[in-house]
Protein backbone atom coordinates (compact mmCIF):
# COMPACT_ATOMS: atom_id res chain seq x y z
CA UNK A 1 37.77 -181.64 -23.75
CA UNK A 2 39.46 -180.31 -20.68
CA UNK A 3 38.80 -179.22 -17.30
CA UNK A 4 38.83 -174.95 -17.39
CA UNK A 5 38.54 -174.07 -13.82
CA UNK A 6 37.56 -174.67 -10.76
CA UNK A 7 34.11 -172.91 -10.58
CA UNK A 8 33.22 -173.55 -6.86
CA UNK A 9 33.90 -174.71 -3.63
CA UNK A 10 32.18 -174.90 -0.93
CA UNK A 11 31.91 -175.96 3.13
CA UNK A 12 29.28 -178.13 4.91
CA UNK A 13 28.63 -176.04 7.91
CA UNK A 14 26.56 -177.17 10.87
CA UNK A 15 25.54 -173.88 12.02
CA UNK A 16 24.69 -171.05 9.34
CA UNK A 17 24.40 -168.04 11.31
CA UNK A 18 27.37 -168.97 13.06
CA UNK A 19 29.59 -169.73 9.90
CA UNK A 20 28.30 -166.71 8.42
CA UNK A 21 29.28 -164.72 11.12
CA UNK A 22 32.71 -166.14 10.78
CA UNK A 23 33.13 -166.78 7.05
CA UNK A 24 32.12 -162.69 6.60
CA UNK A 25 32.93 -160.59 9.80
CA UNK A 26 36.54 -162.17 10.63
CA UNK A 27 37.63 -164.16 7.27
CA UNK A 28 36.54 -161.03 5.42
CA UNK A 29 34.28 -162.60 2.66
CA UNK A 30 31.91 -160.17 0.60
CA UNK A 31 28.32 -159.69 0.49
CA UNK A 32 26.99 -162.99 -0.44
CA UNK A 33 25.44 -163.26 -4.42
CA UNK A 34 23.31 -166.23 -3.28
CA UNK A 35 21.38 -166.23 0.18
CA UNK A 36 19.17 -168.98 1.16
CA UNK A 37 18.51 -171.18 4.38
CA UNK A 38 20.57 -174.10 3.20
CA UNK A 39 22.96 -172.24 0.86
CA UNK A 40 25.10 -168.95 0.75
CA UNK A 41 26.92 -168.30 -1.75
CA UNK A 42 29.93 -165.90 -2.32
CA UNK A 43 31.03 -164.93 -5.78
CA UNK A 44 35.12 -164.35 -5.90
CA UNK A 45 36.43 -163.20 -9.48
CA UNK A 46 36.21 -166.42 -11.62
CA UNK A 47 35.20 -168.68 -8.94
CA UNK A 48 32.59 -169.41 -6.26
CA UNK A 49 32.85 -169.87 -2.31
CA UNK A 50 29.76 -171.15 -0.66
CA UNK A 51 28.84 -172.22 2.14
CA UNK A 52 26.42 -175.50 2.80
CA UNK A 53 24.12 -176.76 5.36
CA UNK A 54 25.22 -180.22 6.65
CA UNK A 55 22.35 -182.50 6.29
CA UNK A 56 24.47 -185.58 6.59
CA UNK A 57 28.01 -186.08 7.82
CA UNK A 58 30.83 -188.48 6.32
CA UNK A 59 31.55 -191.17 8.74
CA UNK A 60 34.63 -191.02 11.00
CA UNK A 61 37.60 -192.17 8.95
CA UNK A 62 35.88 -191.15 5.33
CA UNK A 63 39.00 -189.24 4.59
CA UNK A 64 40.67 -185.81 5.29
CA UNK A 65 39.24 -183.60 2.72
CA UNK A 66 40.44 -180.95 0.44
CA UNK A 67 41.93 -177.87 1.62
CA UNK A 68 40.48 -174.75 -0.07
CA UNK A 69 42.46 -171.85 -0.84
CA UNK A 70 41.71 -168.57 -0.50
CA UNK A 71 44.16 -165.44 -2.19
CA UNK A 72 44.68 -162.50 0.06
CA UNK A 73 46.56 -159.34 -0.31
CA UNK A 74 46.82 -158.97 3.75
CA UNK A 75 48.21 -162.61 4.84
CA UNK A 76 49.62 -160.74 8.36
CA UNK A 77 46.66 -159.20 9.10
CA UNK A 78 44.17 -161.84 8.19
CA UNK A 79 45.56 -164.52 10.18
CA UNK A 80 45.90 -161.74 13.55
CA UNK A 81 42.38 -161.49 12.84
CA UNK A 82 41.58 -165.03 12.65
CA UNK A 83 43.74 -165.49 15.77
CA UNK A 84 42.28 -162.62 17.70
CA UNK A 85 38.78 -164.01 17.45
CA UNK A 86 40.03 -167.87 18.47
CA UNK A 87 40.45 -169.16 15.01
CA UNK A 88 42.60 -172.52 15.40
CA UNK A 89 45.86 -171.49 13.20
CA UNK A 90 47.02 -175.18 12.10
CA UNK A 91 50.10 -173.65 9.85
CA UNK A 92 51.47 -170.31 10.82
CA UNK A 93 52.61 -167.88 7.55
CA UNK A 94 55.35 -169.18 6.37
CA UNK A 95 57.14 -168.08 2.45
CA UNK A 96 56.87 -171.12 -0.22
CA UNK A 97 57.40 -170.72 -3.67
CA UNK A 98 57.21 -167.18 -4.03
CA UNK A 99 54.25 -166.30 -1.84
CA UNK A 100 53.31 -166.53 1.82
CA UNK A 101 50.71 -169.00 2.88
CA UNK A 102 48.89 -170.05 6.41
CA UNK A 103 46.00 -172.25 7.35
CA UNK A 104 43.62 -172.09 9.81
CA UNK A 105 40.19 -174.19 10.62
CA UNK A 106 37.06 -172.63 10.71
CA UNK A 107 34.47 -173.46 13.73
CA UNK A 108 33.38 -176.65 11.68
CA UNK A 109 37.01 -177.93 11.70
CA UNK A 110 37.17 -177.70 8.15
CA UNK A 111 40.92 -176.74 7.08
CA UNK A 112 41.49 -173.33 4.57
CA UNK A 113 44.77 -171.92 3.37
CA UNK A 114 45.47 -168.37 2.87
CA UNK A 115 47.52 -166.93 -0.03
CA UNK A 116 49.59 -164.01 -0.43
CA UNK A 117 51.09 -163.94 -4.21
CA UNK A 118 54.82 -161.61 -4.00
């Protein structure tokens, strides 16, 4: 028995509308495969990216969290696009390993990394 894959992740978001707006207009996320009040849903190859209503917050100090990582074939021009619209860029592209990564937060302050495979 072993773990395959990881088949989902997703964001608690305060404000839907608002994430949406950011998650698919400037990240560049696709039509969403699930669409309810409390849960979007965005199906990427193999995996899932959704987004979640908050209903209840982790207390200050719970932790840091995971950072979720998104592969991109446009690093540059993703994270100009992120900046341009006042995305907080917490790691600027840099080369590591044989690709080109960044991270940025999202208007929740949750933390996401692009990737760039060479």
């Amino acid at each position: 028995m072993s773990i395959l894959r990881i088949r989902a992740a997703f964001v608690y978001v305060e404000d839907m509308k608002a994430a949406r707006q950011f998650y698919e207009g400037v990240v560049g996320l696709p039509a969403p495969a699930v669409d309810t009040p409390k849960w979007v849903q965005y199906d990427l190859d193999v995996s899932a990216f959704a987004l979640h209503l908050a209903t209840q917050r982790a207390p200050a100090g719970a932790g840091r969290g995971a950072v979720i990582c998104l592969e991109v074939d446009d690093l540059g021009q993703r994270i100009e696009r992120l900046h341009s619209h006042g995305a907080t860029i917490t790691m600027p592209p840099r080369e590591e390993h044989g690709y080109q990564l960044a991270e940025f937060e999202d208007p929740d302050g949750n933390r996401l990394r692009l990737i760039q495979l060479q």
